[in-house]
Protein backbone atom coordinates (compact mmCIF):
# COMPACT_ATOMS: atom_id res chain seq x y z
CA UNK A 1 133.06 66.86 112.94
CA UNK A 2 132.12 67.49 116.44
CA UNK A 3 132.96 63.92 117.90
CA UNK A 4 136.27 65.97 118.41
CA UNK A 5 135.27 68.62 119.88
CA UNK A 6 134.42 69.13 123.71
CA UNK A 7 131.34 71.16 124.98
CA UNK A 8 133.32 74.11 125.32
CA UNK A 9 135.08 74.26 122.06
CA UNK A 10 131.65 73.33 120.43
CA UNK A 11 129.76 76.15 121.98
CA UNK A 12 133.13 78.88 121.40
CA UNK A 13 132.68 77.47 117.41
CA UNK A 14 129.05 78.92 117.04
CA UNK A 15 129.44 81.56 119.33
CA UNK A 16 131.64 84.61 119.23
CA UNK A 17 134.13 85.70 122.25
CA UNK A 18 133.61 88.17 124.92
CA UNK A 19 136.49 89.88 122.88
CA UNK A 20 134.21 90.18 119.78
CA UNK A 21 131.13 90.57 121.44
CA UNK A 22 132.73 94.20 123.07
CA UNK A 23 134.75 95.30 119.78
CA UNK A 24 131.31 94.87 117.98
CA UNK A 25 129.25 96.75 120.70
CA UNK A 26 131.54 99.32 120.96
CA UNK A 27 131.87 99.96 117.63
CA UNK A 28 127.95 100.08 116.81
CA UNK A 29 128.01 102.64 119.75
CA UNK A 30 130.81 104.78 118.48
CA UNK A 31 128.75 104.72 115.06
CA UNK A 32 125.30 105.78 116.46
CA UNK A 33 126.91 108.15 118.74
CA UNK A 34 128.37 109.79 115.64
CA UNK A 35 125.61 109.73 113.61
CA UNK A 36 123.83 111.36 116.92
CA UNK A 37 126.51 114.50 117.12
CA UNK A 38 126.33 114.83 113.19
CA UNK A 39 122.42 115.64 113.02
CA UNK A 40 122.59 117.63 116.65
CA UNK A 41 125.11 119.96 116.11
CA UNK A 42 124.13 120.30 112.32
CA UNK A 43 127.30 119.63 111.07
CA UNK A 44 126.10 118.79 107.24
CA UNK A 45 123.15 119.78 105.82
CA UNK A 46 120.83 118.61 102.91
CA UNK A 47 121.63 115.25 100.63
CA UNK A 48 125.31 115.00 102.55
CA UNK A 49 123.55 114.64 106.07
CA UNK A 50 121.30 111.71 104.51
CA UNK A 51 124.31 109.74 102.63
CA UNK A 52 126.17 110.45 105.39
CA UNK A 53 123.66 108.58 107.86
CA UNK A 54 122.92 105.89 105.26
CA UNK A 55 126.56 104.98 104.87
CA UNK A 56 126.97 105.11 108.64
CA UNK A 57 123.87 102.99 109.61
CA UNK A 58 125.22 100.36 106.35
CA UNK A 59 128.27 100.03 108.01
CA UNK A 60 126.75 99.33 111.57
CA UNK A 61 124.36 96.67 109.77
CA UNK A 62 127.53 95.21 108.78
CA UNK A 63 129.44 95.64 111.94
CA UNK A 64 126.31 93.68 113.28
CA UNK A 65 125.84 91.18 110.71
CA UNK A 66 129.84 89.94 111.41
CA UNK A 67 130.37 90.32 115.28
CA UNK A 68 126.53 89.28 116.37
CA UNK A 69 125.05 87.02 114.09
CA UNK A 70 128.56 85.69 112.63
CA UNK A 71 127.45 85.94 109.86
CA UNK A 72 129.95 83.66 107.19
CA UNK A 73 131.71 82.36 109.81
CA UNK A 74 130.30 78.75 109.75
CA UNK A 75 131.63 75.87 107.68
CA UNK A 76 130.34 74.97 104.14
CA UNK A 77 127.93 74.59 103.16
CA UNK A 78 127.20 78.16 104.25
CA UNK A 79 123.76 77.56 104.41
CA UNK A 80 122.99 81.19 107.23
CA UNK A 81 124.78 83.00 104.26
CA UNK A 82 122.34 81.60 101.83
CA UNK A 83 119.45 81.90 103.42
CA UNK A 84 120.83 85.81 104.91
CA UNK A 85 121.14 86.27 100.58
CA UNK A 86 117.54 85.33 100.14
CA UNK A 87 115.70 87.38 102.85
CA UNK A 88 117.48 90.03 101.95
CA UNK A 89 116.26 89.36 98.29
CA UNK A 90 112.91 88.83 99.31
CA UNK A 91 112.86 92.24 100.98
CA UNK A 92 114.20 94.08 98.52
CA UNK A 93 111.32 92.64 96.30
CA UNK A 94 108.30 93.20 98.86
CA UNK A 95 110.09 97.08 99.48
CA UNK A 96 110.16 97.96 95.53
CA UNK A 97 107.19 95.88 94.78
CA UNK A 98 104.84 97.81 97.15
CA UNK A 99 106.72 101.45 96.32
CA UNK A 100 105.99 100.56 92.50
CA UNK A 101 102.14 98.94 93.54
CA UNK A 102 102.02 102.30 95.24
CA UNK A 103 103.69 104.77 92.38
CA UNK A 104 100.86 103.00 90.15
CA UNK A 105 98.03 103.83 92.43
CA UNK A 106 98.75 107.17 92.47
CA UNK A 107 99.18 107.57 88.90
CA UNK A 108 95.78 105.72 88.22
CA UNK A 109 93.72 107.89 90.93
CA UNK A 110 94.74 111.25 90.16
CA UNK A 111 95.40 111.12 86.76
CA UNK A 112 91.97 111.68 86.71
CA UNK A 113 91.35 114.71 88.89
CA UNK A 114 91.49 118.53 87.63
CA UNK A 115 94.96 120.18 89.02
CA UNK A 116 92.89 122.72 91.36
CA UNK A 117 91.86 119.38 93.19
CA UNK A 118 94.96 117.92 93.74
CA UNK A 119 97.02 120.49 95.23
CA UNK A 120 94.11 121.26 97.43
C-alpha cells in the first residue's frame, strides 16, 4: 500500500492539512468562546445553561475527535475507531461503576444513622 506512495503523500495520509488543522481550531475556539459569553453575561439560566454547555462541549469533543485525532479517517480495518469504541466503553463503565459503588456506600452508612445526625 505504501510502496506507492512518496514520503510526502505518506505523511499528508496520516496527518491532516494546515487547512483542517485551522477550520478545527477555529471552530473549537468559536465554541468555547460561546460557551464563555453564555455563562458571563447570564444569558440562560438553570437546566438550559447546563444542556446548553453539555451539547456545546459534545460537539467540540467531536469537532476534536475528526480534525485532530482523524478519527475514522484511516483505511480498514479501522482498528483507532475500535479501540476509540472501547475506551470510551471502558470509561463509561469505571464512571457508572464508581457513581453506583458510591450511591451504595451511602445508602449502607447512613441508613443507619437517626435523621437529626445526618442533616447535621
Amino acid at each position: 500500500m505504501h510502496e506507492d506512495l512518496s514520503l510526502k503523500e505518506i505523511q499528508k495520509e496520516w496527518h491532516g492539512t494546515l487547512r483542517a488543522y485551522v477550520i478545527g481550531f477555529i471552530a473549537c475556539i468559536i465554541l468555547t468562546a460561546t460557551s464563555f459569553f453564555i455563562v458571563a453575561t447570564k444569558l440562560l439560566s438553570g437546566q438550559v445553561l447546563i444542556y446548553t454547555i453539555v451539547c456545546l462541549a459534545l460537539v467540540q469533543a467531536v469537532i476534536q475527535l475528526l480534525y485532530f485525532l482523524h478519527l475514522g479517517e484511516e483505511y480498514k480495518p479501522r482498528w483507532e475507531t475500535i479501540v476509540f469504541y472501547f475506551m470510551v466503553m471502558i470509561l463509561i463503565i469505571i464512571a457508572f461503576g464508581s457513581l453506583w459503588i458510591m450511591d451504595d456506600l451511602n445508602d449502607r452508612v447512613m441508613s443507619n444513622m437517626p435523621l437529626e445526625q445526618v442533616h447535621d
